[in-house]
Protein backbone atom coordinates (compact mmCIF):
# COMPACT_ATOMS: atom_id res chain seq x y z
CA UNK A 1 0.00 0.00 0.00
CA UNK A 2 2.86 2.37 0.74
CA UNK A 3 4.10 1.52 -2.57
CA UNK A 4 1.49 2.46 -4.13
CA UNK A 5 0.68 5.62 -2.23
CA UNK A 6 4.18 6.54 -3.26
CA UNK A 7 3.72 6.09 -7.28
CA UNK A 8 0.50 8.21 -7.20
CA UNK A 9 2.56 11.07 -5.73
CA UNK A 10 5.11 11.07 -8.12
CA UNK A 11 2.01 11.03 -10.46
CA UNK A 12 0.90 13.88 -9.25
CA UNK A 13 4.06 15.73 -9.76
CA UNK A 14 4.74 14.16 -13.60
CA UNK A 15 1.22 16.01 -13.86
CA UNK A 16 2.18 19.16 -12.24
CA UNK A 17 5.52 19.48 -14.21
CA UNK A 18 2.89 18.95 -17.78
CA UNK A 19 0.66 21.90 -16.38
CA UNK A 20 3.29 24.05 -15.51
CA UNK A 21 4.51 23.75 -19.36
CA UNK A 22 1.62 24.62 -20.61
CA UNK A 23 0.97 27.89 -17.86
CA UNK A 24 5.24 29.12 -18.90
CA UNK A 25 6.09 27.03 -21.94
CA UNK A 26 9.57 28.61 -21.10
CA UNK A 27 10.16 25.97 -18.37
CA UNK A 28 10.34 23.23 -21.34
CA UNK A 29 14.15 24.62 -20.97
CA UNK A 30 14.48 23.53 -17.67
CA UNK A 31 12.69 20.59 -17.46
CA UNK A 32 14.88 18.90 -20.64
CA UNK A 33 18.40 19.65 -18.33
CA UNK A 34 16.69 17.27 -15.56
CA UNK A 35 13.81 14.83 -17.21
CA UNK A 36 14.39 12.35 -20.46
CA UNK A 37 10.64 10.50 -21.14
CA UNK A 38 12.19 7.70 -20.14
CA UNK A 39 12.00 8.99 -16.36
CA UNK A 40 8.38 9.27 -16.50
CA UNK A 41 6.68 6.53 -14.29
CA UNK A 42 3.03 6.81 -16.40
CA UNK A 43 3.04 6.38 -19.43
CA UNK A 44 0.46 8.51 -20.20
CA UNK A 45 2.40 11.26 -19.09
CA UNK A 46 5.72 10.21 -20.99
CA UNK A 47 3.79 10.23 -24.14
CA UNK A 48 3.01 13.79 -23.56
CA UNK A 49 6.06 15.10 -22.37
CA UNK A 50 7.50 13.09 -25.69
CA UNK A 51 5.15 14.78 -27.59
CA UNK A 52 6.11 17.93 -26.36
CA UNK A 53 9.79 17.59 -26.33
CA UNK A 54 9.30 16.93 -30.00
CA UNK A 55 7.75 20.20 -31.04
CA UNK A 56 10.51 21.82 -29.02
CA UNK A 57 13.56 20.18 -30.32
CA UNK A 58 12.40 20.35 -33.86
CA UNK A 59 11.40 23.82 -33.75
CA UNK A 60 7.94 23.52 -35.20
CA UNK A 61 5.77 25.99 -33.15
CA UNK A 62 5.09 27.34 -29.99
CA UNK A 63 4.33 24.62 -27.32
CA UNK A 64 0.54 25.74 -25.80
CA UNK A 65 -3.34 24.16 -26.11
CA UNK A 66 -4.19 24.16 -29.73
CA UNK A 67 -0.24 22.73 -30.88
CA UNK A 68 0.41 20.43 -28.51
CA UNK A 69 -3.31 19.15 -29.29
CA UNK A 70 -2.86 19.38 -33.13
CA UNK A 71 0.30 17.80 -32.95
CA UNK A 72 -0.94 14.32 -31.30
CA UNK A 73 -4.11 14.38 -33.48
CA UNK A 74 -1.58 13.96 -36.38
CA UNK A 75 0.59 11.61 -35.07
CA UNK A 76 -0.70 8.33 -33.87
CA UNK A 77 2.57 7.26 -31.62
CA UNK A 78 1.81 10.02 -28.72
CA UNK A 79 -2.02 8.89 -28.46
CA UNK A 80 -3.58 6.52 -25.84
CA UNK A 81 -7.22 6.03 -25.50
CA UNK A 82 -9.24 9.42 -24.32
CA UNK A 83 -5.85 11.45 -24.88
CA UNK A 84 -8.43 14.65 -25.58
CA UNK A 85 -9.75 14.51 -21.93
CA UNK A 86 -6.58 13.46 -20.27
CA UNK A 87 -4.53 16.59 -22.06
CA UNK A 88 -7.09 18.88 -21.17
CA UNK A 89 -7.40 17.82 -17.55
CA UNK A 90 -3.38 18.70 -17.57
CA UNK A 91 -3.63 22.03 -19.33
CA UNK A 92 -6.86 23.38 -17.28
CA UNK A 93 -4.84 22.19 -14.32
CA UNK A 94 -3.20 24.10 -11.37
CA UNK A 95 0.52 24.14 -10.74
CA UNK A 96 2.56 25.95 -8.52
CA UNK A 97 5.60 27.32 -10.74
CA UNK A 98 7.70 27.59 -7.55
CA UNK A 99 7.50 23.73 -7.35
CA UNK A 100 9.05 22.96 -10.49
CA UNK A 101 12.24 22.59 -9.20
CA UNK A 102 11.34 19.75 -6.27
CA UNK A 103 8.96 18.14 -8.80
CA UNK A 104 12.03 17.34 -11.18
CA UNK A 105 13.78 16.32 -8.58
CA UNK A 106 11.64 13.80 -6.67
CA UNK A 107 10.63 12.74 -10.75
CA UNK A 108 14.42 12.42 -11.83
CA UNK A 109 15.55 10.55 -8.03
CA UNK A 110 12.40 8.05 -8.78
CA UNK A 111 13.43 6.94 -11.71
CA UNK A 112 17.27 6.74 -10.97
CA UNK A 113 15.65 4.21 -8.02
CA UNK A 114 13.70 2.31 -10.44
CA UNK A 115 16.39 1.98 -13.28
CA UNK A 116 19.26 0.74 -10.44
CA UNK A 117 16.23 -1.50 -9.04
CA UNK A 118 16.10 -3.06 -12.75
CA UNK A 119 19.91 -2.77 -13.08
CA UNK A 120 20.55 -5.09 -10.27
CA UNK A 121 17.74 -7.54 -11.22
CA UNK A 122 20.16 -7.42 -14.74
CA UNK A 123 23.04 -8.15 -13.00
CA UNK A 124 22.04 -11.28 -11.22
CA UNK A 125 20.16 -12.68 -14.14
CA UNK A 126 23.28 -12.21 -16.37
CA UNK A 127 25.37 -15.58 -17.34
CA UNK A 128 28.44 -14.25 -17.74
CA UNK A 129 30.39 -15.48 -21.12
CA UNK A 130 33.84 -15.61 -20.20
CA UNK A 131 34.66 -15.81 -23.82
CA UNK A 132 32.53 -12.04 -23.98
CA UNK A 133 33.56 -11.17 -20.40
CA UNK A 134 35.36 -7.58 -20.65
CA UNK A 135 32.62 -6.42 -23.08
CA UNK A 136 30.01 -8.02 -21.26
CA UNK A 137 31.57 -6.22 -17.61
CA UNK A 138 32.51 -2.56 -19.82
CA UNK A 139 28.70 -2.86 -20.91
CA UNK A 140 27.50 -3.27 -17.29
CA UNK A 141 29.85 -0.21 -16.38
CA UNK A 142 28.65 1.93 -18.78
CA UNK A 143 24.82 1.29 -18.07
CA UNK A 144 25.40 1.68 -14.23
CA UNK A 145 27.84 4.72 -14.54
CA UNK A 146 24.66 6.24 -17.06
CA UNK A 147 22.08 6.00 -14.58
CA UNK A 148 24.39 7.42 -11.67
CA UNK A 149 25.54 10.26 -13.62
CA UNK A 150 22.35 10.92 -15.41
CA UNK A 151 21.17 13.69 -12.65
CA UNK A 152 22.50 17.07 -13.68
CA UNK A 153 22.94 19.51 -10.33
CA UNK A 154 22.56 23.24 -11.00
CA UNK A 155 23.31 26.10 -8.57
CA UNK A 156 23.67 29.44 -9.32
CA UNK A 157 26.94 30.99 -8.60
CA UNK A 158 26.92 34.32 -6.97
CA UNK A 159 29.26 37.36 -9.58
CA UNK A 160 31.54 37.34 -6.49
CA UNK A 161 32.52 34.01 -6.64
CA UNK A 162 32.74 33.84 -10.28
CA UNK A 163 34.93 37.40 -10.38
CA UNK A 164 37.27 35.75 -7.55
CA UNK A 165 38.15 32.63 -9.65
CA UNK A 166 38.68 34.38 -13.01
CA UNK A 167 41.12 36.83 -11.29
CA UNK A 168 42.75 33.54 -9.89
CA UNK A 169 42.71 32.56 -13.46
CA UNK A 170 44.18 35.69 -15.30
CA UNK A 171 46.90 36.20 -12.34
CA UNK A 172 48.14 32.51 -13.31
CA UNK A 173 48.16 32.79 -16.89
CA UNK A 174 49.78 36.47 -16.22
CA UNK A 175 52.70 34.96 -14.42
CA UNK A 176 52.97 32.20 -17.09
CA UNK A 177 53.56 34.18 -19.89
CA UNK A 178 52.47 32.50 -22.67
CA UNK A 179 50.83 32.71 -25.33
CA UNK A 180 48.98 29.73 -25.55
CA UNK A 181 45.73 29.53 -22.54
CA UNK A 182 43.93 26.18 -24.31
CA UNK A 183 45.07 22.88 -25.37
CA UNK A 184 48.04 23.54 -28.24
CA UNK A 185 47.75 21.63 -31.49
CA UNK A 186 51.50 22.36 -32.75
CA UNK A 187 50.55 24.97 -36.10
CA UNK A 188 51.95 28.34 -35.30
CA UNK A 189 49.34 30.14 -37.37
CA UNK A 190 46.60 27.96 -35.60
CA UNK A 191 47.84 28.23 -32.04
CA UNK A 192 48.02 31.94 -32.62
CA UNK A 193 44.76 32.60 -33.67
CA UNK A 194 42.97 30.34 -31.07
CA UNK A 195 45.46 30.62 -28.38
CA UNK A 196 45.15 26.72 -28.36
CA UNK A 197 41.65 25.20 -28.44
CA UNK A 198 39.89 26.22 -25.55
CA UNK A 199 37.87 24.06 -22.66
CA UNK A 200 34.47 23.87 -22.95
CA UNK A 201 34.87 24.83 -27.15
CA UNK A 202 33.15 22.67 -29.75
CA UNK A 203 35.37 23.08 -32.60
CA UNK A 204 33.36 21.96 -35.83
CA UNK A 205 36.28 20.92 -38.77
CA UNK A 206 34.29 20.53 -41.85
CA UNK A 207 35.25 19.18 -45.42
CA UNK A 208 34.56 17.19 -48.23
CA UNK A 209 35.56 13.34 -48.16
CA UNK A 210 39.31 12.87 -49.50
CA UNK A 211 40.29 16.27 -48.41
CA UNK A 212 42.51 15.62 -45.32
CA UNK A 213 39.90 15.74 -42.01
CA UNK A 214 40.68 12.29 -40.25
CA UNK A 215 44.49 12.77 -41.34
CA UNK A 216 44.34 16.34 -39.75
CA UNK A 217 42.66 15.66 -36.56
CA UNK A 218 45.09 12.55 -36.06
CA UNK A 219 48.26 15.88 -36.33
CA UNK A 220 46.00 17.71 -33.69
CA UNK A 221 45.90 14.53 -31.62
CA UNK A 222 49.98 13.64 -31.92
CA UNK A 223 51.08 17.04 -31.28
CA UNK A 224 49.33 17.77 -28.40
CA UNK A 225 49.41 14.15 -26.85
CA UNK A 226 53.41 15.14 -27.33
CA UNK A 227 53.38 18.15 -25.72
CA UNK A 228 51.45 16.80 -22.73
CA UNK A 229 54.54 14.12 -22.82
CA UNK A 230 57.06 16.93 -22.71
CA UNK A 231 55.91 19.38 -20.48
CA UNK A 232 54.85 16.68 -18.20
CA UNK A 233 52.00 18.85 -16.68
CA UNK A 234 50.16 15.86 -15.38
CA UNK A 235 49.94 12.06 -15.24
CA UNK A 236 46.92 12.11 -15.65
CA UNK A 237 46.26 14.16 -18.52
CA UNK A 238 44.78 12.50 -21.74
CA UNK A 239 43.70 13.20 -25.41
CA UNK A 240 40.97 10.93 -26.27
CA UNK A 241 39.81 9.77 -29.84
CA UNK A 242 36.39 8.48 -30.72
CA UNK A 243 36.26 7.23 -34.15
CA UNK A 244 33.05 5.91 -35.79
CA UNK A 245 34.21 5.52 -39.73
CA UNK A 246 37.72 4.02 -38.79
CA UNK A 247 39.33 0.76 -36.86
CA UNK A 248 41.56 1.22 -33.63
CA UNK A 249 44.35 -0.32 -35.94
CA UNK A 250 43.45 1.85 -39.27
CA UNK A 251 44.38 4.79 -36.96
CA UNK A 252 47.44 3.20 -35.14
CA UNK A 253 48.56 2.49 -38.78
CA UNK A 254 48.04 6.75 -40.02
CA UNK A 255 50.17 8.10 -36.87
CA UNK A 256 52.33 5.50 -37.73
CA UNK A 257 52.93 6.87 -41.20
CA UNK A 258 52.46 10.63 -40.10
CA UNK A 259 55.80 9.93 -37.36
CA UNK A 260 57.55 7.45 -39.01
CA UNK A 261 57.29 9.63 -42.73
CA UNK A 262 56.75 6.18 -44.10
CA UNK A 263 54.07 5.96 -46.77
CA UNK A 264 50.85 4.38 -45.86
CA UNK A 265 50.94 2.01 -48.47
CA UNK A 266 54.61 0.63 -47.29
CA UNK A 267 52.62 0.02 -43.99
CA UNK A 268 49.75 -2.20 -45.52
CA UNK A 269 51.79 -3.67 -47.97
CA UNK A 270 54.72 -4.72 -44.90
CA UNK A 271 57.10 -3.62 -48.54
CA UNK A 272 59.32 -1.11 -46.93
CA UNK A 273 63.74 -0.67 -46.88
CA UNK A 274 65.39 -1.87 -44.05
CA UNK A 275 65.84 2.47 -42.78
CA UNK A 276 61.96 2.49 -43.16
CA UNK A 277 61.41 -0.16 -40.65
CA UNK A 278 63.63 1.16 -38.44
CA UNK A 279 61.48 4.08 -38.68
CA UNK A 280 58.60 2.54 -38.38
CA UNK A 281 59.78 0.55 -35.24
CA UNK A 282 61.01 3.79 -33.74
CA UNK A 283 57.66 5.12 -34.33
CA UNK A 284 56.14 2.59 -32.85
CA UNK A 285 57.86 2.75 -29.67
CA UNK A 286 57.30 6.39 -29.22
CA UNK A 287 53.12 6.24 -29.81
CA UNK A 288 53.26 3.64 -26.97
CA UNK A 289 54.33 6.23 -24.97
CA UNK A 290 51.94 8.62 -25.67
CA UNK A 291 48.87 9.65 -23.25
CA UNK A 292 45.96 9.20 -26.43
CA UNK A 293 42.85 6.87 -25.91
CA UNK A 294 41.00 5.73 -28.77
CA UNK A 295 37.57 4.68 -28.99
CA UNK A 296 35.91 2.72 -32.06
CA UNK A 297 33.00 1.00 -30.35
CA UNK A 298 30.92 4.37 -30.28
CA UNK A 299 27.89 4.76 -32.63
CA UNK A 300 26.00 7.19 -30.12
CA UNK A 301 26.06 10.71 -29.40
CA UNK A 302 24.84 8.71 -25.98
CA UNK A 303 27.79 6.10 -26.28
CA UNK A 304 30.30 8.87 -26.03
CA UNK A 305 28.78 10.71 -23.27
CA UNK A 306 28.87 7.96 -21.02
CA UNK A 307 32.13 7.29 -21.71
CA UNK A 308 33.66 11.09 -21.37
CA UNK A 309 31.67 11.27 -18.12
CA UNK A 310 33.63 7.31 -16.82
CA UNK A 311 37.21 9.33 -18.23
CA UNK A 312 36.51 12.19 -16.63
CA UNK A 313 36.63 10.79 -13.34
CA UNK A 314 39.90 9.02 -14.22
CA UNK A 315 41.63 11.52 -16.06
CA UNK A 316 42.29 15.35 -16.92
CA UNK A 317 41.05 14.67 -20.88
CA UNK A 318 42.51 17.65 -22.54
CA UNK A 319 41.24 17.14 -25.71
CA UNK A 320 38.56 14.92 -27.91
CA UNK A 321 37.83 14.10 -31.03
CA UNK A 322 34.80 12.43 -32.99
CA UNK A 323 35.18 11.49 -36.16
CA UNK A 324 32.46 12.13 -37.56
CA UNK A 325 29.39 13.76 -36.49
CA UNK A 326 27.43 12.40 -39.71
CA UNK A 327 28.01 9.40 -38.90
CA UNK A 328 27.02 9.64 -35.27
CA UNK A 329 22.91 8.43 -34.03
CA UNK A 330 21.25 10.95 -32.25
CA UNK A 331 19.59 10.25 -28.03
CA UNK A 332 17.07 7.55 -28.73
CA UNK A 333 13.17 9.25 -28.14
CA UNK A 334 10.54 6.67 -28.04
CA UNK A 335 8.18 6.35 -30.78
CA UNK A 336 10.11 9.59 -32.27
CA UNK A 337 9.82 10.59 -36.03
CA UNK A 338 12.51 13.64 -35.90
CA UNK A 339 14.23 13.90 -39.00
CA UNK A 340 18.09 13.91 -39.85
CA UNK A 341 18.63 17.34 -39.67
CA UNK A 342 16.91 17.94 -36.50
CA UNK A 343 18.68 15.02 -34.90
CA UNK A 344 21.84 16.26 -35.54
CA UNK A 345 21.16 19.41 -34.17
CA UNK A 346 20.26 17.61 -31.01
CA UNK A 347 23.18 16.14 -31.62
CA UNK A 348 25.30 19.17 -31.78
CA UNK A 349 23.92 20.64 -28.77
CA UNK A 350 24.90 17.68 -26.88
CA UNK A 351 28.05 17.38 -28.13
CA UNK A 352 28.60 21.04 -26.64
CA UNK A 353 27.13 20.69 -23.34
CA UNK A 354 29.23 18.41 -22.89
CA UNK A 355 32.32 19.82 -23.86
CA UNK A 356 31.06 22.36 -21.00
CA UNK A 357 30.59 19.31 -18.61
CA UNK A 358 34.58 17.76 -19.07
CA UNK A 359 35.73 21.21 -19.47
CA UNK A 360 37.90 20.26 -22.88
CA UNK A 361 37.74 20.87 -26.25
CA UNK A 362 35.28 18.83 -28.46
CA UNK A 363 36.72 18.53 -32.14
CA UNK A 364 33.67 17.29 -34.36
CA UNK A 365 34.61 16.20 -37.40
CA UNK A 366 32.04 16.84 -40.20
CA UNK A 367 31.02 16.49 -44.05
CA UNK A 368 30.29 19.57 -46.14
CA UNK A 369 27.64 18.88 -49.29
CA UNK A 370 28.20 18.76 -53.01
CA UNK A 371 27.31 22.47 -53.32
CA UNK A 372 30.74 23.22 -52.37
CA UNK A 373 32.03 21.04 -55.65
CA UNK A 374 29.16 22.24 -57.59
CA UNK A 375 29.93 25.70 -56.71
CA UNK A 376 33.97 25.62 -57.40
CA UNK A 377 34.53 28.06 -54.88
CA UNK A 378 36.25 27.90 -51.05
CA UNK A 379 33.57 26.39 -48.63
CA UNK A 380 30.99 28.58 -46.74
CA UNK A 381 29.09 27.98 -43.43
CA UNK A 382 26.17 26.56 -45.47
CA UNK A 383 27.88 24.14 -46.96
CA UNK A 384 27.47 21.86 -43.56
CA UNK A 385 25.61 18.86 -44.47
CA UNK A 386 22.76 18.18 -42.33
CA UNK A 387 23.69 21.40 -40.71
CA UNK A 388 20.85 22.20 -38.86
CA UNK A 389 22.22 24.12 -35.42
CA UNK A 390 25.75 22.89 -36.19
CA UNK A 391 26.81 27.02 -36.77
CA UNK A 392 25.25 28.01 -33.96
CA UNK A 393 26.30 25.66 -31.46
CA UNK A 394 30.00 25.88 -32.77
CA UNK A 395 32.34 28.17 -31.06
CA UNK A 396 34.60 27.75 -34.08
CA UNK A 397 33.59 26.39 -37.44
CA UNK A 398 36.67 25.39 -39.33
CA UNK A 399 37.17 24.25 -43.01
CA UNK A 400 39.63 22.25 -44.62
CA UNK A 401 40.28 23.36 -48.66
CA UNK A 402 42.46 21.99 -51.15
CA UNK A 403 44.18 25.40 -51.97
CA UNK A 404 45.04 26.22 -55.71
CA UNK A 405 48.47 26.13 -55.29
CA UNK A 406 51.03 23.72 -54.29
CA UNK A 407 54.05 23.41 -52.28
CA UNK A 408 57.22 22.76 -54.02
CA UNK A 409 59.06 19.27 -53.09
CA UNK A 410 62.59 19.18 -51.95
CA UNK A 411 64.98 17.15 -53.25
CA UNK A 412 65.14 15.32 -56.80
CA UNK A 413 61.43 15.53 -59.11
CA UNK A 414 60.60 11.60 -59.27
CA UNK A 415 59.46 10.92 -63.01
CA UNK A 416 55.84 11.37 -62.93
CA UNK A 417 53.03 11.25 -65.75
CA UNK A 418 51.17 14.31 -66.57
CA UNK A 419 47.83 13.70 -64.61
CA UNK A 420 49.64 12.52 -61.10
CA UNK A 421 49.22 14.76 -58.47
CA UNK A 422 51.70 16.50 -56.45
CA UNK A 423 52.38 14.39 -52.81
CA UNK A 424 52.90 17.90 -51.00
CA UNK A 425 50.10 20.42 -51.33
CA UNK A 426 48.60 23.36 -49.93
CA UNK A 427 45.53 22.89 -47.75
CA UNK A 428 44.10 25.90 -46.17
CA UNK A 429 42.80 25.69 -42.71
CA UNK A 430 39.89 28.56 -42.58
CA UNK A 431 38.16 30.05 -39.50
CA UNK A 432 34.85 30.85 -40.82
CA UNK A 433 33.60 31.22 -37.53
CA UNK A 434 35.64 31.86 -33.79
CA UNK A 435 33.08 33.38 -31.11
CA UNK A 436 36.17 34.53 -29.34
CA UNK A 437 38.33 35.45 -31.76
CA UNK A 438 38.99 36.66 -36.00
CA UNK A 439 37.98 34.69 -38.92
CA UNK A 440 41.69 34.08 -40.77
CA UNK A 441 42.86 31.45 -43.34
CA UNK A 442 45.90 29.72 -42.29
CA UNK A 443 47.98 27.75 -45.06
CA UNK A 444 49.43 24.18 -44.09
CA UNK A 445 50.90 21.86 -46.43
CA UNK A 446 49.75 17.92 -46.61
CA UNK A 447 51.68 15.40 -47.63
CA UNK A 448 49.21 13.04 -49.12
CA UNK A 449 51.65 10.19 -49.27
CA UNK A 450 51.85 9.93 -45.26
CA UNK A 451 49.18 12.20 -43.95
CA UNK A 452 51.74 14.46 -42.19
CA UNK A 453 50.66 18.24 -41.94
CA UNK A 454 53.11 21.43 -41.53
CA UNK A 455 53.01 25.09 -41.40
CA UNK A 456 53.32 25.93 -45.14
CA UNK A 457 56.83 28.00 -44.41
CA UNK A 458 58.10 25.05 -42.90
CA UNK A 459 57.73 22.05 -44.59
CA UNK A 460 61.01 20.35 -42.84
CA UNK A 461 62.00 17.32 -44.17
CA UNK A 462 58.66 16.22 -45.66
């Protein structure tokens, strides 16, 4: 009996959060930081609050009487039987606004209790497959760790407090005297502009396929994974790598080839001179030693979330990258028909929310559309495929463009016929958009043969 004295109250505060929706729509905002539908005990009231979060996230109108009811009238998945009656029993309903706040709460802390309540039921119904035991034991982590950490806790921090630790903060980089205040990704003209990628930053790095983004985010990830190494700031710091296109060995094999200046092909083929496996062993040796993480398991925007929130109580992750957001599935809504585009914006928000959460730079790696090739000109903001809120979200948006000209090769012109191309070129790396900063083109040079990047006035020993 107490049980079920204690459902109906939460019940009644499921239905008290709906009303107070509909009396300030505006609280939609808060309510999506603390409740998924999935943390809805009736289901009545999840199919609502689905309902509504729909509208929201897709943009499509105003959430109030005549949408919300319009909305499930056209779409079967959010009704039940007398949906009319039961939605207009919540919207002529009375809600006290200042109760918002313990509603979510007691909502959100009911359903963590009922998820762990399942969870353990899980775990001692599982056989365990020692042939599948560290993905079966990982897949247990990662489902406990997401209910645990699924409770967000805001406070509001008084200008005092937030005045007295950026003071702390400018008086440290002050006596530091550097330059560089983010995460550095070893390009002078990059570093210089950004001041190194920032924590907290989503950094979208757009292009067409073939034009250099995998083989340029792998040179943001070796350079600063080396620089952690030498400065030695921290055991514990980390650049992580979450790849959804490539294999964990695909990538060990391209910063292989980027150190080693061996050419990828040597590497797949195993046909390489007795100095380029010394090179390659050399290589080798060093990558063990550096602090990178890579991920290829992913295939959520949820996936990686739960993981960044497991590292981040392990280590001080400095930097991420996803490769690529296209390729990425959105937060799973029950019954939901969003499309692409909205999905990735959901996506994108995420992505920087929780770049804010870690307190590191998120590197998104992205595809720009035909129009750019259709066009024949340098790439512009919408050019993002499936862009939806990609822009917005973005503190920088950065392309990568195969520049008209070329860098000249040192060293002896191998006989070539006329239609090869050159294997050093000029990419430019453009800023279309820095929220803290200028807009600026910086020229690199690629060589395509290894995927090795330099600043274009020094292309060292390519």
């Amino acid at each position: 009996m107490a049980k079920e004295k204690v459902e109906n109250y939460i019940v009644k505060c499921e239905q008290e959060v709906l009303t107070t929706i509909f009396n300030n729509p505006i609280s939609i905002e808060e309510c999506l930081t603390a409740l998924e539908q999935k943390d809805f005990l009736d289901d009545k009231n999840a199919l609502i609050y689905g309902a509504i979060v729909e509208i929201y996230l897709g943009h499509l109108k105003t959430i109030n009487k005549n949408t919300v009811t319009d909305y499930i009238a056209n779409n079967s998945k959010w009704q039940f039987t007398n949906w009319q009656s039961y939605l207009e029993q919540l919207i002529s309903g009375f809600a006290f606004e200042d109760d918002l706040k313990a509603n979510l709460e007691l909502i959100k802390n009911a359903s963590i209790k009922r998820q762990l309540d399942n969870f353990s039921q899980r775990v001692i119904n599982t056989k365990i497959d020692f042939a599948q035991y560290d993905n079966q034991i990982a897949q247990l982590e990662n489902e406990f760790m997401d209910i645990t950490q699924s409770k967000h806790t805001d406070k509001l921090t008084p200008i005092e407090e937030v005045a007295a630790e950026y003071l702390d903060r400018v008086s440290k980089l002050r006596q530091r005297k550097q330059d560089i205040t983010g995460t550095a990704i070893g390009f002078k003209g990059i570093d210089q502009v950004t001041n190194g990628f920032q924590p907290g930053d989503l950094i979208i790095l757009a292009a067409r396929p073939g034009v250099g983004k995998t083989a340029i985010a792998l040179n943001f990830a070796n350079n600063a994974a080396t620089t952690i190494k030498e400065n030695m700031t921290s055991e514990k710091d980390r650049v992580v790598i979450f790849s959804l296109e490539m294999g964990q060995e695909q990538l060990c094999q391209r910063l292989v080839s980027l150190n080693s200046k061996v050419e990828s092909s040597a590497l797949r083929s195993g046909r390489m001179s007795d100095s380029e496996w010394t090179e390659v062993q050399s290589s080798i040796e060093e990558l063990k030693t550096l602090p990178i993480l890579i991920d290829d398991q992913a295939v959520s925007i949820v996936d990686i979330q739960s993981k960044l929130k497991q590292l981040k109580s392990q280590y001080n992750i400095k930097l991420v990258i996803i490769d690529y957001l296209q390729l990425m599935k959105g937060p799973a809504i029950k019954n939901s028909q969003v499309n692409r585009q909205q999905e990735v914006s959901t996506i994108s928000r995420m992505i920087k929310l929780l770049a804010r959460r870690i307190d590191a730079p998120i590197i998104a790696l992205a595809q720009l559309s035909r129009d750019v090739e259709k066009r024949g000109g340098t790439p512009k903001l919408s050019d993002l495929r499936e862009s939806g809120s990609l822009e917005q979200d973005a503190d920088l948006v950065c392309f990568l463009h195969h520049a008209d000209e070329t860098a000249e090769q040192e060293g002896p012109v191998q006989a070539a016929g006329p239609k090869e191309k050159p294997d050093v070129i000029r990419v430019d790396f453009m800023i279309a958009k820095h929220r803290n900063g200028a807009q600026k083109t910086i020229a690199l040079s690629m060589n395509r043969r290894t995927g090795r990047f330099y600043d274009f006035t020094d292309l060292g020993d390519k």
